[in-house]
Every structure is written in structure tokens, then in C-alpha cells.
PDB file of N, CA and C in Angstrom:
ATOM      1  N   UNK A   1       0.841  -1.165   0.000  1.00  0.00           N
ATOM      2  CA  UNK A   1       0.000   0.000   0.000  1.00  0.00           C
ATOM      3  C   UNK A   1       0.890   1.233   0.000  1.00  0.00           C
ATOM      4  N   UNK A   2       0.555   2.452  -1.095  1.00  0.00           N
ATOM      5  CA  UNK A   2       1.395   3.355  -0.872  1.00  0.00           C
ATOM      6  C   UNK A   2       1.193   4.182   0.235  1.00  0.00           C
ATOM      7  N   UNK A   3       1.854   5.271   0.748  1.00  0.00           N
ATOM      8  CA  UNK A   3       1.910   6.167   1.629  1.00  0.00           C
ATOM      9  C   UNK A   3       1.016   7.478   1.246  1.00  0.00           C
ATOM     10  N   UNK A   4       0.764   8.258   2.056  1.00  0.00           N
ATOM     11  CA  UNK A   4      -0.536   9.164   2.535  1.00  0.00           C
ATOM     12  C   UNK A   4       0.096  10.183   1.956  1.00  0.00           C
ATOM     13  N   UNK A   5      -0.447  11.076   1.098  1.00  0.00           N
ATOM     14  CA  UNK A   5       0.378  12.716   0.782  1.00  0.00           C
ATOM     15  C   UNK A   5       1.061  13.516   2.302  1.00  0.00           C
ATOM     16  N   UNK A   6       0.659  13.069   2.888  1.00  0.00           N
ATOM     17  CA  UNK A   6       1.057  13.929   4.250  1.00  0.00           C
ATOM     18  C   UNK A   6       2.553  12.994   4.663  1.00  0.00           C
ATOM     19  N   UNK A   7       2.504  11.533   4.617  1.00  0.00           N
ATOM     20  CA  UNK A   7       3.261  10.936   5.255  1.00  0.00           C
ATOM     21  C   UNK A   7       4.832  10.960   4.124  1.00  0.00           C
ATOM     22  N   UNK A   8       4.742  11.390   2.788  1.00  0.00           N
ATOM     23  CA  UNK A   8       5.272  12.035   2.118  1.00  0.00           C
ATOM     24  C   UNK A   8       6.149  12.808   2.224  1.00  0.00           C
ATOM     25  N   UNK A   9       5.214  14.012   2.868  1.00  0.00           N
ATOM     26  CA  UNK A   9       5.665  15.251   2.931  1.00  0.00           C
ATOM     27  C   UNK A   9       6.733  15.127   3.865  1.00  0.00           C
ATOM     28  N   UNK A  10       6.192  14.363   4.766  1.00  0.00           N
ATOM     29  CA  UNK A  10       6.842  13.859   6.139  1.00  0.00           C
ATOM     30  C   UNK A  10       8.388  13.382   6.237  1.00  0.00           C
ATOM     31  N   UNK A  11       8.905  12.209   5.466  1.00  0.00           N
ATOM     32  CA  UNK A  11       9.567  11.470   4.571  1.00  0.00           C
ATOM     33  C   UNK A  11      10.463  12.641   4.414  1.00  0.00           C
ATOM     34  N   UNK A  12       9.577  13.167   3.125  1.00  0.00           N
ATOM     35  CA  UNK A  12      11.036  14.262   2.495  1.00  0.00           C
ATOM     36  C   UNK A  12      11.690  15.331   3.431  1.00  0.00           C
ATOM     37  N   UNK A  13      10.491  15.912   4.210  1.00  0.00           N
ATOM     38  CA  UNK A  13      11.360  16.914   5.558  1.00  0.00           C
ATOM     39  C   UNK A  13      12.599  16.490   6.231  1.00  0.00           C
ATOM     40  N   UNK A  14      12.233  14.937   6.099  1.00  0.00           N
ATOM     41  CA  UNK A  14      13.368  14.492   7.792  1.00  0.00           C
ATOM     42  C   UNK A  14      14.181  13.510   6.710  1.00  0.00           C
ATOM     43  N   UNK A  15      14.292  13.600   5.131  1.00  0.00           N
ATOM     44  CA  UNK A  15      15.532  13.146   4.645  1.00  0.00           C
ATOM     45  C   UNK A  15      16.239  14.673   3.818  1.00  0.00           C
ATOM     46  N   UNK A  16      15.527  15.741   4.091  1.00  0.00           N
ATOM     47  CA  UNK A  16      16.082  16.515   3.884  1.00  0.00           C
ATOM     48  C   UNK A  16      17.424  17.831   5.012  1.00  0.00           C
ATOM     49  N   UNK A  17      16.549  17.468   6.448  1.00  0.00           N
ATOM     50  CA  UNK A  17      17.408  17.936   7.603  1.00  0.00           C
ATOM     51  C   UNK A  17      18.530  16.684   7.758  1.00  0.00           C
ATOM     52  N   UNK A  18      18.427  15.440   7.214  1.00  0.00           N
ATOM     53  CA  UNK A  18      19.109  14.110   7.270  1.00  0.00           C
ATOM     54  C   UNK A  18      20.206  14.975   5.997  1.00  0.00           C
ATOM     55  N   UNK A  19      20.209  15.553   4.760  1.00  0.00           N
ATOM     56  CA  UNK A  19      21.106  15.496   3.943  1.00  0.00           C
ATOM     57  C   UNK A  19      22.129  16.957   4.610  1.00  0.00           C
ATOM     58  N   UNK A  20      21.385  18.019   4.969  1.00  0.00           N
ATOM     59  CA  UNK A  20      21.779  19.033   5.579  1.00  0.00           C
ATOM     60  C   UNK A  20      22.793  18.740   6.206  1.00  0.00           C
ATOM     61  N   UNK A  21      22.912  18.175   7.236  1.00  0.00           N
ATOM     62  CA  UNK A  21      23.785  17.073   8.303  1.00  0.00           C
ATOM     63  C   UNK A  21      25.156  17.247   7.596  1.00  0.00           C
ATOM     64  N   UNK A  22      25.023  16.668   6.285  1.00  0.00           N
ATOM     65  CA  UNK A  22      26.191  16.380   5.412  1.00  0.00           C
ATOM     66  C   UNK A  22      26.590  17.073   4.488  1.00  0.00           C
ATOM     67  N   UNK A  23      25.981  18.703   4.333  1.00  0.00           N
ATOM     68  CA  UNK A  23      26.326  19.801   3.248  1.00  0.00           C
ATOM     69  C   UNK A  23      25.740  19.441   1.943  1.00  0.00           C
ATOM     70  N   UNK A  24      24.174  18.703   2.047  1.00  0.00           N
ATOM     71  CA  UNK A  24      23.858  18.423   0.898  1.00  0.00           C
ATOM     72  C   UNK A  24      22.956  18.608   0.803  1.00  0.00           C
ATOM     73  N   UNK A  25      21.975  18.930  -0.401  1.00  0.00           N
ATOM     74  CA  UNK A  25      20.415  19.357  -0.698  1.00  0.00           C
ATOM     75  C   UNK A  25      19.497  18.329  -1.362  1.00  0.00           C
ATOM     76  N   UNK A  26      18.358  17.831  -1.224  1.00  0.00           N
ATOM     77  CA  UNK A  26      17.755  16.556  -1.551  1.00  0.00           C
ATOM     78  C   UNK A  26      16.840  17.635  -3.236  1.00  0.00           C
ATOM     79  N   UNK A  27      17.274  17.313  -4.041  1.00  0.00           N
ATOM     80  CA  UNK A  27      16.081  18.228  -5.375  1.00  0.00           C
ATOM     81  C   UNK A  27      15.256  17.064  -5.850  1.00  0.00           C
ATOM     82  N   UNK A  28      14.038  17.735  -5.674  1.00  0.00           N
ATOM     83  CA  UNK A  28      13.019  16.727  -6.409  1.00  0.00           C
ATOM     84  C   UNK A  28      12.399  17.182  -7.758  1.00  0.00           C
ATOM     85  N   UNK A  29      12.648  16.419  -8.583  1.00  0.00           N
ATOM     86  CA  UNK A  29      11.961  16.712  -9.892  1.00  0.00           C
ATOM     87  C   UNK A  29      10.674  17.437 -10.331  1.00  0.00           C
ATOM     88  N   UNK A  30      10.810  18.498 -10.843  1.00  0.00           N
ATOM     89  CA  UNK A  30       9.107  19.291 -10.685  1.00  0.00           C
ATOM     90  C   UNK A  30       8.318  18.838 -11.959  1.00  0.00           C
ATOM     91  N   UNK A  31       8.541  18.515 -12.819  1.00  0.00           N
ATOM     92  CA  UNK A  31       7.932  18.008 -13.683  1.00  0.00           C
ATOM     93  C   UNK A  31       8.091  16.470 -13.704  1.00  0.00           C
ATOM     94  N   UNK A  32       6.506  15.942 -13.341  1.00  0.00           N
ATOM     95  CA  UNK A  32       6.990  14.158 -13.999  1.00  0.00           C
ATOM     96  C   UNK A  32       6.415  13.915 -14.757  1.00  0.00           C
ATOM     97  N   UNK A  33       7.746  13.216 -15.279  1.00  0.00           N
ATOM     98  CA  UNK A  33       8.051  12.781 -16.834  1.00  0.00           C
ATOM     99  C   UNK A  33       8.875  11.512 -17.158  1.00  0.00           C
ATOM    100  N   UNK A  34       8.131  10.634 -18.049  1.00  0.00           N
ATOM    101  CA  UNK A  34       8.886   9.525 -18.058  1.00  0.00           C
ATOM    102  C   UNK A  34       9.591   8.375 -17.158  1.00  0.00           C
ATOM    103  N   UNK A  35      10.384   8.174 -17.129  1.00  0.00           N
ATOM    104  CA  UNK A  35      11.449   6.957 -16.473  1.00  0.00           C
ATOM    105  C   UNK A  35      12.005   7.333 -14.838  1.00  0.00           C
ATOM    106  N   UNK A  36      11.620   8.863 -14.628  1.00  0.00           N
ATOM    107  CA  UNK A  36      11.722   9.173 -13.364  1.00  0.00           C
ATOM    108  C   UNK A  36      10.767   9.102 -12.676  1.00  0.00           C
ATOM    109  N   UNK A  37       9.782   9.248 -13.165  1.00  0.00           N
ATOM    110  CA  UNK A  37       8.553   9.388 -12.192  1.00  0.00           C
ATOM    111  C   UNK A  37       8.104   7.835 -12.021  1.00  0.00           C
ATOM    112  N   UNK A  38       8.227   6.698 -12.751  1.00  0.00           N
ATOM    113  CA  UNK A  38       7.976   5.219 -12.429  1.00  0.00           C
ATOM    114  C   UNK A  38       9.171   4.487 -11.424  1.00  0.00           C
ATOM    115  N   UNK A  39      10.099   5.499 -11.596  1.00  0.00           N
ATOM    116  CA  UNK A  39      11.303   4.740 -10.743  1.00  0.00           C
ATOM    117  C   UNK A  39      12.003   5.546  -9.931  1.00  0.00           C
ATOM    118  N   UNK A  40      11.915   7.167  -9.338  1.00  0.00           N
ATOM    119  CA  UNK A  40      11.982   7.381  -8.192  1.00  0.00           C
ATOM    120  C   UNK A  40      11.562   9.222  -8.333  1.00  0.00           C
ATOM    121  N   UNK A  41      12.715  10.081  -8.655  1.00  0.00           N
ATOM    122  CA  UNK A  41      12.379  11.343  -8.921  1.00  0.00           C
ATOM    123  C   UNK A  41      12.827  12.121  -8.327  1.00  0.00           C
ATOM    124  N   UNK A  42      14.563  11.880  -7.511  1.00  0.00           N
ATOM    125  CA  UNK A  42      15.248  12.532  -6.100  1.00  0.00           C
ATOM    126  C   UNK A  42      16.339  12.449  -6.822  1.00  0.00           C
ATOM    127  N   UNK A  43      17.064  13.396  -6.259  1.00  0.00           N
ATOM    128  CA  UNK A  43      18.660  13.659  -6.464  1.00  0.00           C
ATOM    129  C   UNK A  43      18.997  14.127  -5.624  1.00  0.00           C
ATOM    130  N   UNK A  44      20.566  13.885  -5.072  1.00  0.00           N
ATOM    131  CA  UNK A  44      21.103  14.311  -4.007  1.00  0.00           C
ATOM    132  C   UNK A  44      22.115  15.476  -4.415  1.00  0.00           C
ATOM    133  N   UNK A  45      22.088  16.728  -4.002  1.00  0.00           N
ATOM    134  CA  UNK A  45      23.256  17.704  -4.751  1.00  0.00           C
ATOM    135  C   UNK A  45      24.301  18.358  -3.400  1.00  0.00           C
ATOM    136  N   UNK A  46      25.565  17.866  -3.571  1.00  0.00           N
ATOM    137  CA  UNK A  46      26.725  18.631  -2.859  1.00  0.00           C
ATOM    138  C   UNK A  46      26.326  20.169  -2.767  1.00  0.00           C
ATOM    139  N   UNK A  47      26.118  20.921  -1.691  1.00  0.00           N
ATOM    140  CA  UNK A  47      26.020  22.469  -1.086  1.00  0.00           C
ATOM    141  C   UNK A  47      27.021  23.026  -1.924  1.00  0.00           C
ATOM    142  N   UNK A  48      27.916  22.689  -1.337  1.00  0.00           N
ATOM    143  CA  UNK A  48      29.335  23.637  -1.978  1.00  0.00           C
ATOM    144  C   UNK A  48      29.866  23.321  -3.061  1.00  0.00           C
ATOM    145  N   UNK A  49      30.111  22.449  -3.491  1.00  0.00           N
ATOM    146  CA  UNK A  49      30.093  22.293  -5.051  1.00  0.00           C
ATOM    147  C   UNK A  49      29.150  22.017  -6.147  1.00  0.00           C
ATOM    148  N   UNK A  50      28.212  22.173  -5.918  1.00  0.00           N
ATOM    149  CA  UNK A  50      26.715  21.893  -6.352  1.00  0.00           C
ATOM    150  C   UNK A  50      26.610  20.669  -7.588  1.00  0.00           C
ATOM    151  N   UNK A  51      27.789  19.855  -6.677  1.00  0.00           N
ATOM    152  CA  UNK A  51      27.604  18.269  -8.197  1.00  0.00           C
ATOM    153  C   UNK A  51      26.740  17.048  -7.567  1.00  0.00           C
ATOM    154  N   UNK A  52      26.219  16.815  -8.296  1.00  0.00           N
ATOM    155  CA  UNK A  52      24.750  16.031  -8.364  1.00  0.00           C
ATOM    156  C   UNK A  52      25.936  14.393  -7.174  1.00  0.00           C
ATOM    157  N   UNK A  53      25.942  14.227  -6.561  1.00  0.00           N
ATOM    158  CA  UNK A  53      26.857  12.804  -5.615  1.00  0.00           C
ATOM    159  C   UNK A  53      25.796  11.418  -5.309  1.00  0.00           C
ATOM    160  N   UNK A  54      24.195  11.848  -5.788  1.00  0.00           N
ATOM    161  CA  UNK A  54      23.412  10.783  -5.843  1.00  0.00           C
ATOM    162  C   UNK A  54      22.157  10.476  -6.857  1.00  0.00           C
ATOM    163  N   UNK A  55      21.701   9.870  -7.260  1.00  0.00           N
ATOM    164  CA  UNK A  55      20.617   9.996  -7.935  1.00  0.00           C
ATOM    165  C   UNK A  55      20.416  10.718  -9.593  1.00  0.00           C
ATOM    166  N   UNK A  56      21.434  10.187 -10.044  1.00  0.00           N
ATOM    167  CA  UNK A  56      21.628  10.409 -11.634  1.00  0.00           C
ATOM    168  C   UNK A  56      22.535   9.481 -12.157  1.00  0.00           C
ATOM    169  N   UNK A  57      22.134   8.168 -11.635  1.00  0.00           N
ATOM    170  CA  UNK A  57      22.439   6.943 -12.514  1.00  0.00           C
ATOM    171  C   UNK A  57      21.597   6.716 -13.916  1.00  0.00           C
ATOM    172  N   UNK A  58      22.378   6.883 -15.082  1.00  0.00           N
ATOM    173  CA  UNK A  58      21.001   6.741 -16.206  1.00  0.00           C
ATOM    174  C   UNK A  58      20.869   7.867 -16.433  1.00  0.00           C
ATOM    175  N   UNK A  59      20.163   8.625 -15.528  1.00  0.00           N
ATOM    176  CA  UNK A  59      19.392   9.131 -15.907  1.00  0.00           C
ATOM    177  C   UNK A  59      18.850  10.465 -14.646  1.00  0.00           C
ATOM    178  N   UNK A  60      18.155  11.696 -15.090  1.00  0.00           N
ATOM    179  CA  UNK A  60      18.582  12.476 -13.560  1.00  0.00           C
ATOM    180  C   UNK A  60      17.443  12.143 -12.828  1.00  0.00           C
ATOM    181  N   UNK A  61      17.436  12.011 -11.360  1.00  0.00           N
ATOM    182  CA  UNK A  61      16.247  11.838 -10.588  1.00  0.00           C
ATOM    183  C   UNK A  61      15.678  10.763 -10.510  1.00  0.00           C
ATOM    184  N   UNK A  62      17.082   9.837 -10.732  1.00  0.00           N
ATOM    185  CA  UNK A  62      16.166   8.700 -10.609  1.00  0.00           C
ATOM    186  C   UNK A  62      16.774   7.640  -9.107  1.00  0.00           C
ATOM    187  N   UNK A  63      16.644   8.101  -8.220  1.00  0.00           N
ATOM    188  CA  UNK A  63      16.501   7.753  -7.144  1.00  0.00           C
ATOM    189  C   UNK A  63      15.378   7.772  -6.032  1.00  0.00           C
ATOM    190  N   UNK A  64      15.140   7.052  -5.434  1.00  0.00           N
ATOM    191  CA  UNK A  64      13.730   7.106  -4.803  1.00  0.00           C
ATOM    192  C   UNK A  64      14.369   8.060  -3.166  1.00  0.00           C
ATOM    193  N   UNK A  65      12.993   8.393  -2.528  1.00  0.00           N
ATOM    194  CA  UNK A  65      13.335   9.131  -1.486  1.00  0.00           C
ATOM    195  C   UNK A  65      14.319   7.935  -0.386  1.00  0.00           C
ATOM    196  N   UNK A  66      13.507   7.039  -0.323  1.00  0.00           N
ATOM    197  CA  UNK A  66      14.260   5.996  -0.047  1.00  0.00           C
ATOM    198  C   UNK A  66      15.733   5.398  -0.004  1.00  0.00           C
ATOM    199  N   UNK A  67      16.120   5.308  -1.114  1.00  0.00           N
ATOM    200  CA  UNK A  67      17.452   4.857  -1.394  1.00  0.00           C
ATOM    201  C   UNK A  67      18.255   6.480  -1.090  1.00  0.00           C
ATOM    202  N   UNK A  68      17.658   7.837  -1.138  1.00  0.00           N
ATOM    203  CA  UNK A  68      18.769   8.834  -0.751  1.00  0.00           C
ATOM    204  C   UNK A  68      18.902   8.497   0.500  1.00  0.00           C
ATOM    205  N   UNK A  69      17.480   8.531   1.683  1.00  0.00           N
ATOM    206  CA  UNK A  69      18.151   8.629   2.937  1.00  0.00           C
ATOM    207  C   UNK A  69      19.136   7.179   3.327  1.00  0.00           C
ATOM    208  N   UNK A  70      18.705   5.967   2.340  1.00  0.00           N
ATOM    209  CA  UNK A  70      20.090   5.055   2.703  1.00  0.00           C
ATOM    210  C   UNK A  70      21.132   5.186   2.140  1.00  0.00           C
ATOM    211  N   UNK A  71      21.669   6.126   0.840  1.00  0.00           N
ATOM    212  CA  UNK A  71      22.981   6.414   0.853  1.00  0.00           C
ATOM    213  C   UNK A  71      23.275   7.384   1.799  1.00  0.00           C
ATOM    214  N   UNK A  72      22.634   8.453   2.380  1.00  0.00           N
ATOM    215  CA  UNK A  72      23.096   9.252   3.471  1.00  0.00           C
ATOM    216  C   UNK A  72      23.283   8.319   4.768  1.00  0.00           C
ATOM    217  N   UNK A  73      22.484   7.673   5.448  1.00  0.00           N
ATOM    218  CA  UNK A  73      22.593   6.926   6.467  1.00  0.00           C
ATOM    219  C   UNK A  73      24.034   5.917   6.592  1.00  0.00           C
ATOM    220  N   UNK A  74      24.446   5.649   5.192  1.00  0.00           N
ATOM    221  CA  UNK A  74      26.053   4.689   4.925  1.00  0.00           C
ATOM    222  C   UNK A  74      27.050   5.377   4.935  1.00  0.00           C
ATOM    223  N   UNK A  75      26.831   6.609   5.104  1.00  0.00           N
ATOM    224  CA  UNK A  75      27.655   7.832   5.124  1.00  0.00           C
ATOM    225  C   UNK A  75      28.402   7.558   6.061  1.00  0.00           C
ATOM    226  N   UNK A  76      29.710   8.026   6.450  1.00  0.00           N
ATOM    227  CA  UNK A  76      30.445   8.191   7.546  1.00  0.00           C
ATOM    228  C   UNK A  76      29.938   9.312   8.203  1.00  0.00           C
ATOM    229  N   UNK A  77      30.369   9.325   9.393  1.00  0.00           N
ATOM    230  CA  UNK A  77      29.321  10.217  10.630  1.00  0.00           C
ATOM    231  C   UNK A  77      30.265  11.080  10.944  1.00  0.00           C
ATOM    232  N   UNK A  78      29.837  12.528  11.383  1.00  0.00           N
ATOM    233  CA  UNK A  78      30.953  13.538  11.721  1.00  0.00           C
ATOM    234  C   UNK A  78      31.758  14.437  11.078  1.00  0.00           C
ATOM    235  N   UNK A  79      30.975  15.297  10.695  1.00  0.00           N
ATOM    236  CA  UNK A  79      31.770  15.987   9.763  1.00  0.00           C
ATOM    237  C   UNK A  79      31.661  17.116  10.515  1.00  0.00           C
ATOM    238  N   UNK A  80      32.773  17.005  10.994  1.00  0.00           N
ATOM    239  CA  UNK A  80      32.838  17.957  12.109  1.00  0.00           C
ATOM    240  C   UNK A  80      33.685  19.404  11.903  1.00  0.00           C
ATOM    241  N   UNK A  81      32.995  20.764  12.895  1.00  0.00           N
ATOM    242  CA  UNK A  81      33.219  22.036  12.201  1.00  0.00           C
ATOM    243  C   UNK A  81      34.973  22.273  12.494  1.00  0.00           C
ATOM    244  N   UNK A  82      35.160  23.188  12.222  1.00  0.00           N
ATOM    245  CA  UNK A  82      36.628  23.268  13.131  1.00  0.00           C
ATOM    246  C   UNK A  82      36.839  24.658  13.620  1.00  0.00           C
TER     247      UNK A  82
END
């Protein structure tokens, strides 16, 4: 069963303060179209260098919300200020 528009919304908030963590921005595709929207529609983009580090295998946006917060979660921990 899929998930609730709210529980969604939900999802993307707390994998988006989850990418923050790590100097990174979660972009979701505003137009769906094609091969992204059947198979996920997320990209993960580096802050400071603004290069796409997830979710443009193939093709752009094609990572599910899902699989970003588990490449962030495999992340090494601590990126600490100085």
C-alpha cells in the first residue's frame, strides 16, 4: 500500500534535515516525466560544489526518497566544524 500525501511530505522533511547534516540538498523533480517518475524522482546535490553525488544513474532523478536517505545513512558520521 502506498503512503498518505502527508506521510510524504513527512519522509522528504526528515531526509532533507538528514542530507543538511552532510552539506547536501535533496532536489526533487518538478515536472513528472517519463522513467523518473515510475522509478523514483530525487537527487542528491553537494552544497558547496553543487555536483549532483546521488541519484543520476542513467538518468537524472532517478533515485527514490528511499534509497537517498540510505545512501546518506552509509555515510560516515561527523563531519565535524573546526
Amino acid at each position: 500500500m502506498g503512503k498518505g500525501k502527508h506521510e510524504v511530505a513527512s519522509h522528504e522533511r526528515r531526509v532533507k534535515r538528514l542530507a543538511a547534516r552532510y552539506g547536501c540538498s535533496v532536489m526533487k523533480m518538478q515536472k513528472p516525466i517519463g522513467k523518473p517518475l515510475v522509478h523514483g524522482g530525487y537527487m542528491l546535490r553537494e552544497d558547496e560544489t553543487r555536483k549532483i553525488v546521488f541519484g543520476d544513474k542513467g538518468y537524472e532523478f532517478s533515485a527514490t526518497l528511499d534509497e537517498v536517505e540510505e545512501f546518506l545513512e552509509a555515510q560516515p558520521t561527523g563531519r565535524e566544524k573546526d
